[in-house]
PDB file of N, CA and C in Angstrom:
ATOM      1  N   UNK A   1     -56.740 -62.878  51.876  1.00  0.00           N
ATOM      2  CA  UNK A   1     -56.093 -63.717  50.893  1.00  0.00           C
ATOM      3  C   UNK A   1     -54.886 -62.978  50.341  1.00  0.00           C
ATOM      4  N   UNK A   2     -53.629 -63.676  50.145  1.00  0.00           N
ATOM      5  CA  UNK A   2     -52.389 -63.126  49.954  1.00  0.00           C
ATOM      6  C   UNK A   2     -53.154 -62.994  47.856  1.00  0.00           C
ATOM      7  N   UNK A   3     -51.282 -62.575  47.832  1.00  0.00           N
ATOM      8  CA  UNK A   3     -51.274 -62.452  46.419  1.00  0.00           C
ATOM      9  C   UNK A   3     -51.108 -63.920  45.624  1.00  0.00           C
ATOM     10  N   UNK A   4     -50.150 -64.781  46.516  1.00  0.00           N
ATOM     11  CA  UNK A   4     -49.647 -66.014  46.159  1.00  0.00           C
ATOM     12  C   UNK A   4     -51.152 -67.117  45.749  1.00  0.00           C
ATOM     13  N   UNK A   5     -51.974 -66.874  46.705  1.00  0.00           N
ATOM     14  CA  UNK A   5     -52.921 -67.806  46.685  1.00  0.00           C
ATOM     15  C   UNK A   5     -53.814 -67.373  45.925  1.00  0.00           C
ATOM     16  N   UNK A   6     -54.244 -66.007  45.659  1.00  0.00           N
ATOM     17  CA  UNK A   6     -55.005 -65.710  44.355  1.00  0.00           C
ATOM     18  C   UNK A   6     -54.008 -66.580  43.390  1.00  0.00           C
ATOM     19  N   UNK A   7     -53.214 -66.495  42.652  1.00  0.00           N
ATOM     20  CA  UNK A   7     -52.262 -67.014  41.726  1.00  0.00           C
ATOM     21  C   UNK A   7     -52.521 -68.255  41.561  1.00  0.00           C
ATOM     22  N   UNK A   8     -51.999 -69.092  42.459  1.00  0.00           N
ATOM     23  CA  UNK A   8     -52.517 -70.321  42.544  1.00  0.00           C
ATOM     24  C   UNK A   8     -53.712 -70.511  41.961  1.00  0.00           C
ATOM     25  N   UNK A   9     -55.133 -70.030  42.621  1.00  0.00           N
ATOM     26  CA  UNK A   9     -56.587 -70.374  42.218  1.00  0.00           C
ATOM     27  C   UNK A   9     -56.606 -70.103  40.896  1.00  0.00           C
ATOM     28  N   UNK A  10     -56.095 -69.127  40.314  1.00  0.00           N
ATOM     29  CA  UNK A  10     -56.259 -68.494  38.862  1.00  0.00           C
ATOM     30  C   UNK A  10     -55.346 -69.820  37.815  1.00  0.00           C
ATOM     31  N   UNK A  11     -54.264 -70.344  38.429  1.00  0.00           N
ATOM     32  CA  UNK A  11     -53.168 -71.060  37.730  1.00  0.00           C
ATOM     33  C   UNK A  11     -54.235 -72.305  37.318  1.00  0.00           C
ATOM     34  N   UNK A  12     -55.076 -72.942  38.509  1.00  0.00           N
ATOM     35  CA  UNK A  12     -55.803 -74.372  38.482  1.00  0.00           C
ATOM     36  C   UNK A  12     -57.054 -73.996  37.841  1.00  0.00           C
ATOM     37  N   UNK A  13     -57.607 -72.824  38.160  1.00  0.00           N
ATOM     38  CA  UNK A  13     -59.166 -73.032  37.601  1.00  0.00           C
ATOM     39  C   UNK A  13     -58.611 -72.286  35.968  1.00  0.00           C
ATOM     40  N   UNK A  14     -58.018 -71.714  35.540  1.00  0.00           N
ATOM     41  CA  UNK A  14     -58.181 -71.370  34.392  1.00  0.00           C
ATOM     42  C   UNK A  14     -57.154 -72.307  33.483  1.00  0.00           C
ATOM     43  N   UNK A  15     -56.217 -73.171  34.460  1.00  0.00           N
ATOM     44  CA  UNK A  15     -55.795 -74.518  33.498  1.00  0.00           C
ATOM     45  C   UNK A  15     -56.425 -75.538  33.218  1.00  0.00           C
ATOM     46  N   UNK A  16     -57.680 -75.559  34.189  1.00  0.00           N
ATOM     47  CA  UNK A  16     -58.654 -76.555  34.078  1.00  0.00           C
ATOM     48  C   UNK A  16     -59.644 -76.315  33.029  1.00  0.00           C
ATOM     49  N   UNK A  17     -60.037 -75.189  32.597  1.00  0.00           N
ATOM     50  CA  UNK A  17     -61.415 -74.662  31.999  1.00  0.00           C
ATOM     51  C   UNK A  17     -60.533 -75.539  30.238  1.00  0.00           C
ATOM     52  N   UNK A  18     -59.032 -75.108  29.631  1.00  0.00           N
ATOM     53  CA  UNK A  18     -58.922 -75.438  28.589  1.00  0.00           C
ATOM     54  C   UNK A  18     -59.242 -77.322  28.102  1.00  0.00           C
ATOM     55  N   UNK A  19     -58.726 -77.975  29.031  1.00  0.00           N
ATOM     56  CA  UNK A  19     -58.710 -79.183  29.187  1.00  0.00           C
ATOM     57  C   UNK A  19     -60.224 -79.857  29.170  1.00  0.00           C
ATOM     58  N   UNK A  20     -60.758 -79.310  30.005  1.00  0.00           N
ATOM     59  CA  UNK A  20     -62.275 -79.971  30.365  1.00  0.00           C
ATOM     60  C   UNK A  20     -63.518 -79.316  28.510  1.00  0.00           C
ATOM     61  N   UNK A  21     -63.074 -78.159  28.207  1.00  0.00           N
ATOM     62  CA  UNK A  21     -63.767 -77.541  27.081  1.00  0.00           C
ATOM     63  C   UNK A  21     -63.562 -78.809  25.927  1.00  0.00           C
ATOM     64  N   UNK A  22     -62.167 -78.716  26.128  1.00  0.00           N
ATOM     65  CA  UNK A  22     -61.852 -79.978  24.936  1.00  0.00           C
ATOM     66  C   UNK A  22     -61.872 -81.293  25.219  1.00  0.00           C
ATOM     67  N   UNK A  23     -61.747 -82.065  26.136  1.00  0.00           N
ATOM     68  CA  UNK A  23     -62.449 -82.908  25.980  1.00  0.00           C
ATOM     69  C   UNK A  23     -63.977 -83.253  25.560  1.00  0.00           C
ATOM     70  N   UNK A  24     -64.320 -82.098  25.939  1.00  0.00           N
ATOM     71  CA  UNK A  24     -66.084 -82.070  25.788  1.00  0.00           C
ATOM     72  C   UNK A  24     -66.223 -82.026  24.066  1.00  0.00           C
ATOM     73  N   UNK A  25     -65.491 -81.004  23.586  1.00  0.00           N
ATOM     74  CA  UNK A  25     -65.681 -80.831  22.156  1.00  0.00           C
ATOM     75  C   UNK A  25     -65.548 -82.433  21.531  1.00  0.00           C
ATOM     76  N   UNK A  26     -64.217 -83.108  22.249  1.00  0.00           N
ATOM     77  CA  UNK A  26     -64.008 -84.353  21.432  1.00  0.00           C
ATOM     78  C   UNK A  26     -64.870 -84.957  21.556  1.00  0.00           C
ATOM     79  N   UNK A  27     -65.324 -85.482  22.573  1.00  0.00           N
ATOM     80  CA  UNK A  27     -65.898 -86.546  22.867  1.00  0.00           C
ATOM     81  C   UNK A  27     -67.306 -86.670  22.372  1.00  0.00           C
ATOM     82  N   UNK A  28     -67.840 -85.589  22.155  1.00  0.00           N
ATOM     83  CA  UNK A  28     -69.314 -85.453  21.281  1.00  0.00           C
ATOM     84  C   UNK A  28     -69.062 -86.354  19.940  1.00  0.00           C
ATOM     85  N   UNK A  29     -68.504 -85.354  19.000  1.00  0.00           N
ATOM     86  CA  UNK A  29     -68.228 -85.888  17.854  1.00  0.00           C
ATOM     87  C   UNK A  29     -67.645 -87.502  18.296  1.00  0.00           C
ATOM     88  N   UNK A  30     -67.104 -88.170  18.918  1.00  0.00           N
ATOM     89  CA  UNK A  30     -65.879 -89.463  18.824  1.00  0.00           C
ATOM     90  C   UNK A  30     -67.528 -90.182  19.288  1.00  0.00           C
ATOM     91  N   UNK A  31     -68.787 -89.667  20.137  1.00  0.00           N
ATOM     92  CA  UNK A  31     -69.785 -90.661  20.696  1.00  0.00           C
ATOM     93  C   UNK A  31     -70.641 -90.343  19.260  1.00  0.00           C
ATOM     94  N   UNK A  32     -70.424 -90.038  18.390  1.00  0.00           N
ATOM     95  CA  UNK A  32     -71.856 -89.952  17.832  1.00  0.00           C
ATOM     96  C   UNK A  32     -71.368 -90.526  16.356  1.00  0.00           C
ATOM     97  N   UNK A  33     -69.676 -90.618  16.254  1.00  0.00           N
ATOM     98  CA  UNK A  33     -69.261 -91.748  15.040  1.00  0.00           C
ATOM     99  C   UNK A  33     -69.000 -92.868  15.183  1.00  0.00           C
ATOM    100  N   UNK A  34     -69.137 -93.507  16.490  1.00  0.00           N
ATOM    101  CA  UNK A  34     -68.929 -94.844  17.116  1.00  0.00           C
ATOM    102  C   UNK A  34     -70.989 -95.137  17.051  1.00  0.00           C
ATOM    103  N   UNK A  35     -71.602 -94.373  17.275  1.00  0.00           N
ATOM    104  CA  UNK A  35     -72.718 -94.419  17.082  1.00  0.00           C
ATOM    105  C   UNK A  35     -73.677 -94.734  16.087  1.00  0.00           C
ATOM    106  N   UNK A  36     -73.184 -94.209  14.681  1.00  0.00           N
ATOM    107  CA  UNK A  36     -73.028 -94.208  13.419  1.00  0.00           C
ATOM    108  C   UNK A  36     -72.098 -95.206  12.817  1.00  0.00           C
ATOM    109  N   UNK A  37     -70.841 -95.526  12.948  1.00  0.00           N
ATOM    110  CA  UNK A  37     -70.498 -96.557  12.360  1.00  0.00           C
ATOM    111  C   UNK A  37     -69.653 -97.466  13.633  1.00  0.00           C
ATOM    112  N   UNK A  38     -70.687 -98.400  14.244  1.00  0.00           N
ATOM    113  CA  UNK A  38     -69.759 -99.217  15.577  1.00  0.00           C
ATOM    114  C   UNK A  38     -68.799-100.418  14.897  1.00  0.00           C
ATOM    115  N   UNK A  39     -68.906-100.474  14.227  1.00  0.00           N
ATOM    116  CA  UNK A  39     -67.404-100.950  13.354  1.00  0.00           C
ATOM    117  C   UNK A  39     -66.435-100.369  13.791  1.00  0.00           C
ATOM    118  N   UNK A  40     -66.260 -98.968  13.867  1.00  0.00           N
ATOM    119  CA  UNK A  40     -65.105 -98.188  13.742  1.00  0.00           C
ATOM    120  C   UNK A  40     -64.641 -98.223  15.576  1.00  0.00           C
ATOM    121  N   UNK A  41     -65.805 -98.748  16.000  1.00  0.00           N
ATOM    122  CA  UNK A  41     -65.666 -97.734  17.536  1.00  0.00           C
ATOM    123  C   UNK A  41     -64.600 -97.725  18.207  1.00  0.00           C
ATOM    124  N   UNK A  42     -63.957 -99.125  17.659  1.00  0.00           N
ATOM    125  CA  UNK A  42     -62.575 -99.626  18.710  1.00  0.00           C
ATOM    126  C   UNK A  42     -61.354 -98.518  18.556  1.00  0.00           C
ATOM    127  N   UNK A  43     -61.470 -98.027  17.028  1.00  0.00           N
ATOM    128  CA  UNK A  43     -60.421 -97.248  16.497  1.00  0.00           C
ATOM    129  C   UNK A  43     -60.707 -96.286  17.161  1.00  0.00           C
ATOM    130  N   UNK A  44     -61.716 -95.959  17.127  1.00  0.00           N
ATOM    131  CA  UNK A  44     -62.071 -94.215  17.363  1.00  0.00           C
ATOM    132  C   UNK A  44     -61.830 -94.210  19.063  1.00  0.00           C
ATOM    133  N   UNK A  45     -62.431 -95.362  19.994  1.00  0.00           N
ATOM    134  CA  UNK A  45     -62.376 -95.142  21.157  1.00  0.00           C
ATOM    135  C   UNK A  45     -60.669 -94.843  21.914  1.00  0.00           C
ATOM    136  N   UNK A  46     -59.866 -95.543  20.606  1.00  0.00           N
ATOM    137  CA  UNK A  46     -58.188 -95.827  21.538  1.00  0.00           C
ATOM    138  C   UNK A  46     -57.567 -94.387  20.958  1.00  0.00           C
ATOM    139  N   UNK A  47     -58.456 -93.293  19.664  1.00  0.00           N
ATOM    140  CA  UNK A  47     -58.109 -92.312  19.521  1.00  0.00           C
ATOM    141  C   UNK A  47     -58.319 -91.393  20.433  1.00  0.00           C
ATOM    142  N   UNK A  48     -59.381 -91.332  21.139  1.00  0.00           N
ATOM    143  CA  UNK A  48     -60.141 -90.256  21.909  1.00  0.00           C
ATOM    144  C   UNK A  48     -59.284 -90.658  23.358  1.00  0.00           C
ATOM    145  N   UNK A  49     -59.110 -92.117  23.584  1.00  0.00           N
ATOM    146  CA  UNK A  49     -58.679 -91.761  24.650  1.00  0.00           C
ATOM    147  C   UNK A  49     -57.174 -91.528  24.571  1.00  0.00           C
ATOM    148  N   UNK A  50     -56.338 -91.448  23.809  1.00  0.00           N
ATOM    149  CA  UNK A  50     -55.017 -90.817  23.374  1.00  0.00           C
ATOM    150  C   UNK A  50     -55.287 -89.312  23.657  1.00  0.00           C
ATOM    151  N   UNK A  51     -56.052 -88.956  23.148  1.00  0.00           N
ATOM    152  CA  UNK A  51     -56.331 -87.234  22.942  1.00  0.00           C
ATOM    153  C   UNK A  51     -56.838 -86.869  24.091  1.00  0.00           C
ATOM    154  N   UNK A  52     -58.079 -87.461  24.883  1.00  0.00           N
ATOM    155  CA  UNK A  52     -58.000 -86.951  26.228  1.00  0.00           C
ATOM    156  C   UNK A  52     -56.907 -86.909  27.930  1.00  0.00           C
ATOM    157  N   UNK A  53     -56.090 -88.095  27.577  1.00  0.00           N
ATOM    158  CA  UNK A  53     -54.450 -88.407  28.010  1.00  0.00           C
ATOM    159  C   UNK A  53     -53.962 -87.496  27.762  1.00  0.00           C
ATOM    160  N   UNK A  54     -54.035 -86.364  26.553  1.00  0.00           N
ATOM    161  CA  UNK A  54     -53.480 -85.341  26.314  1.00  0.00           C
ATOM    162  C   UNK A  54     -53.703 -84.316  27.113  1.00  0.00           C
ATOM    163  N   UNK A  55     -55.229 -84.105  26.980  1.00  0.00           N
ATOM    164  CA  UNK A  55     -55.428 -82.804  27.507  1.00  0.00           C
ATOM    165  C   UNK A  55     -55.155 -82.682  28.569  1.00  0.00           C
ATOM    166  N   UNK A  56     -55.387 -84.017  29.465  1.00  0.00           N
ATOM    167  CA  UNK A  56     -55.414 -83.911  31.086  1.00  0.00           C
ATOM    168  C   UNK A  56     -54.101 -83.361  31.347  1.00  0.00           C
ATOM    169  N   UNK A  57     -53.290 -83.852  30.561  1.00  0.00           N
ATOM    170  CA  UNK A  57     -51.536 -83.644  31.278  1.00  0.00           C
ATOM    171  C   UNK A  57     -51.612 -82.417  31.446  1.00  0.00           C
ATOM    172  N   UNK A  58     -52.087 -81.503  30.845  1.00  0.00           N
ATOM    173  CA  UNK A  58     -52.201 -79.628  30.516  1.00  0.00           C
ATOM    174  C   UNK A  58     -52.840 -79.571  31.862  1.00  0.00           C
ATOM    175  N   UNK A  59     -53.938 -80.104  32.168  1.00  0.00           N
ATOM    176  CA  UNK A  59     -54.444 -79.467  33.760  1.00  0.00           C
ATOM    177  C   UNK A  59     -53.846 -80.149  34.815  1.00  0.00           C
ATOM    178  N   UNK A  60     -52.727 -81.449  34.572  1.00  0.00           N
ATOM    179  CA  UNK A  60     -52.294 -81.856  35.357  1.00  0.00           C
ATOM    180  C   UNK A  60     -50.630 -80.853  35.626  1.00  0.00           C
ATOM    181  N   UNK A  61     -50.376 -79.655  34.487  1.00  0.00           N
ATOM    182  CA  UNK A  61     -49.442 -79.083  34.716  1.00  0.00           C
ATOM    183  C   UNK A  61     -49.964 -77.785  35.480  1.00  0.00           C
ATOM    184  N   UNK A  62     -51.087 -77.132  35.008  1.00  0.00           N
ATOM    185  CA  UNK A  62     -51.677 -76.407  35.867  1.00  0.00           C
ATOM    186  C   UNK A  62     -51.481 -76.753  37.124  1.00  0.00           C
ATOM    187  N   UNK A  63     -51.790 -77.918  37.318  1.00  0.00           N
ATOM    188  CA  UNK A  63     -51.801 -77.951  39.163  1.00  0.00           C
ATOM    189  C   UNK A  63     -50.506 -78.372  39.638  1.00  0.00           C
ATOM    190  N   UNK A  64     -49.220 -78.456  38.765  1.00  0.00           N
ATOM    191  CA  UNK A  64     -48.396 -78.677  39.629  1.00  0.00           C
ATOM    192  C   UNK A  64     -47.435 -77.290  39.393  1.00  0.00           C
ATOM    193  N   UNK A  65     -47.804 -76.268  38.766  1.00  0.00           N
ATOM    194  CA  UNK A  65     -47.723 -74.974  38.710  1.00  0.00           C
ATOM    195  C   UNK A  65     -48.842 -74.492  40.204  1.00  0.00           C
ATOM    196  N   UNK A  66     -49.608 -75.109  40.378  1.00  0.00           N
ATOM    197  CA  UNK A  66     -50.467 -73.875  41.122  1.00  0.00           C
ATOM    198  C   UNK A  66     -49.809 -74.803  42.767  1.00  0.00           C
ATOM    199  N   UNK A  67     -49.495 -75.756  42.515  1.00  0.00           N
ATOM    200  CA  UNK A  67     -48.441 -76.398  43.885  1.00  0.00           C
ATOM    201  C   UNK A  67     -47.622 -75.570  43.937  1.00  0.00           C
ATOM    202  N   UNK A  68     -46.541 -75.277  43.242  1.00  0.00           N
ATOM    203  CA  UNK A  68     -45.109 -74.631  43.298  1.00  0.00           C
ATOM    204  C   UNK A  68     -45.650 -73.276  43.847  1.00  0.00           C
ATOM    205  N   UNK A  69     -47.096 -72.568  43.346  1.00  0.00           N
ATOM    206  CA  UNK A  69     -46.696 -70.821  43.486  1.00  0.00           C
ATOM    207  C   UNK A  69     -47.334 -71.431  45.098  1.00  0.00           C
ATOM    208  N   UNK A  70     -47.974 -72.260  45.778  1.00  0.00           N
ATOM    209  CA  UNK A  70     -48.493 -72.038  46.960  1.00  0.00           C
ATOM    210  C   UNK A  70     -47.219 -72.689  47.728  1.00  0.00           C
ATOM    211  N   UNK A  71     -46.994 -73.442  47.614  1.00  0.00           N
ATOM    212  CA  UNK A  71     -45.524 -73.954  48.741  1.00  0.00           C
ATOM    213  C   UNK A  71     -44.096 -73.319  48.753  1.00  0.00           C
ATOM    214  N   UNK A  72     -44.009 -73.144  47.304  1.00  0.00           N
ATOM    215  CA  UNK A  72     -42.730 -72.609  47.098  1.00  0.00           C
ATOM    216  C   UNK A  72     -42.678 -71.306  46.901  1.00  0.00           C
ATOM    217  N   UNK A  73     -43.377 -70.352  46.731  1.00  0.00           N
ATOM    218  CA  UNK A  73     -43.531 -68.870  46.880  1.00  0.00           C
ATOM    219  C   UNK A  73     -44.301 -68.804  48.138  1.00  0.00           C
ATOM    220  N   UNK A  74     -45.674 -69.539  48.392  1.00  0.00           N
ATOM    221  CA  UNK A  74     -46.021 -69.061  49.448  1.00  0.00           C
ATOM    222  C   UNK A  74     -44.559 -69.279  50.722  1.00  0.00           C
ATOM    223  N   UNK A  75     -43.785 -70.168  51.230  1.00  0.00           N
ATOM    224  CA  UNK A  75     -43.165 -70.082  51.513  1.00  0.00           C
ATOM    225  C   UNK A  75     -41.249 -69.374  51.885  1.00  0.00           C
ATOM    226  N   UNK A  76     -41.404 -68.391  51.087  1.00  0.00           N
ATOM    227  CA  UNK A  76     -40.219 -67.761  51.122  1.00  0.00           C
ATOM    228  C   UNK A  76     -40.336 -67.257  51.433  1.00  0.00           C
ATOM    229  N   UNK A  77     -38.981 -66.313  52.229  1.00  0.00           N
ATOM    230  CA  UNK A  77     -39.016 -65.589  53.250  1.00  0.00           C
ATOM    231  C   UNK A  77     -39.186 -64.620  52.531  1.00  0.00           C
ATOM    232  N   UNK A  78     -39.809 -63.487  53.645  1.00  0.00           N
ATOM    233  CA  UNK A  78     -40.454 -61.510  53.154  1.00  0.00           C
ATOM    234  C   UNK A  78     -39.018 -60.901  52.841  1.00  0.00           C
ATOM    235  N   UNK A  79     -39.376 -60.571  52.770  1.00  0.00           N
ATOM    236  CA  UNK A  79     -37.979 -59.479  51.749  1.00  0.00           C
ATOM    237  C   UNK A  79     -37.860 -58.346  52.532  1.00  0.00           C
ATOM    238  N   UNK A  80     -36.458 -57.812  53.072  1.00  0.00           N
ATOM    239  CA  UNK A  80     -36.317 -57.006  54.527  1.00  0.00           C
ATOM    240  C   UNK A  80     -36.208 -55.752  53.909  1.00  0.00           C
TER     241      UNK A  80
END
């Protein structure tokens, strides 16, 4: 395994771990006050899913960071 492709793996799995933690954190609390007051749920549901739209974009930049270091670094020429 080069250096490039360690990089990569490290870029996606450790942009993924922030994204997936927090959604998890939200979504507990957002299921258990829709649970408690389902009046609210509509509000709370178009909040949570605003906020998880959020997070994803963060692991969706991770991976187009961990694209660039594998195509576009893995691909350049060696250095003479």
């Amino acid at each position: 395994m080069q250096t490039f492709e360690l990089a990569a793996a490290l870029a996606i799995g450790i942009g993924a771990i922030g994204p997936g933690i927090g959604i998890g954190i939200a979504a507990g609390p957002a299921l258990a006050a829709m649970g408690r007051n389902p009046d609210a749920a509509g509000v709370i549901r178009t909040n949570l899913i605003v906020a998880m739209a959020f997070a994803e974009a963060i692991s969706i930049y991770a991976l187009v960071v961990a694209l660039i270091i594998l195509f576009v670094v893995g691909n350049a020429p060696a250095p003479k």
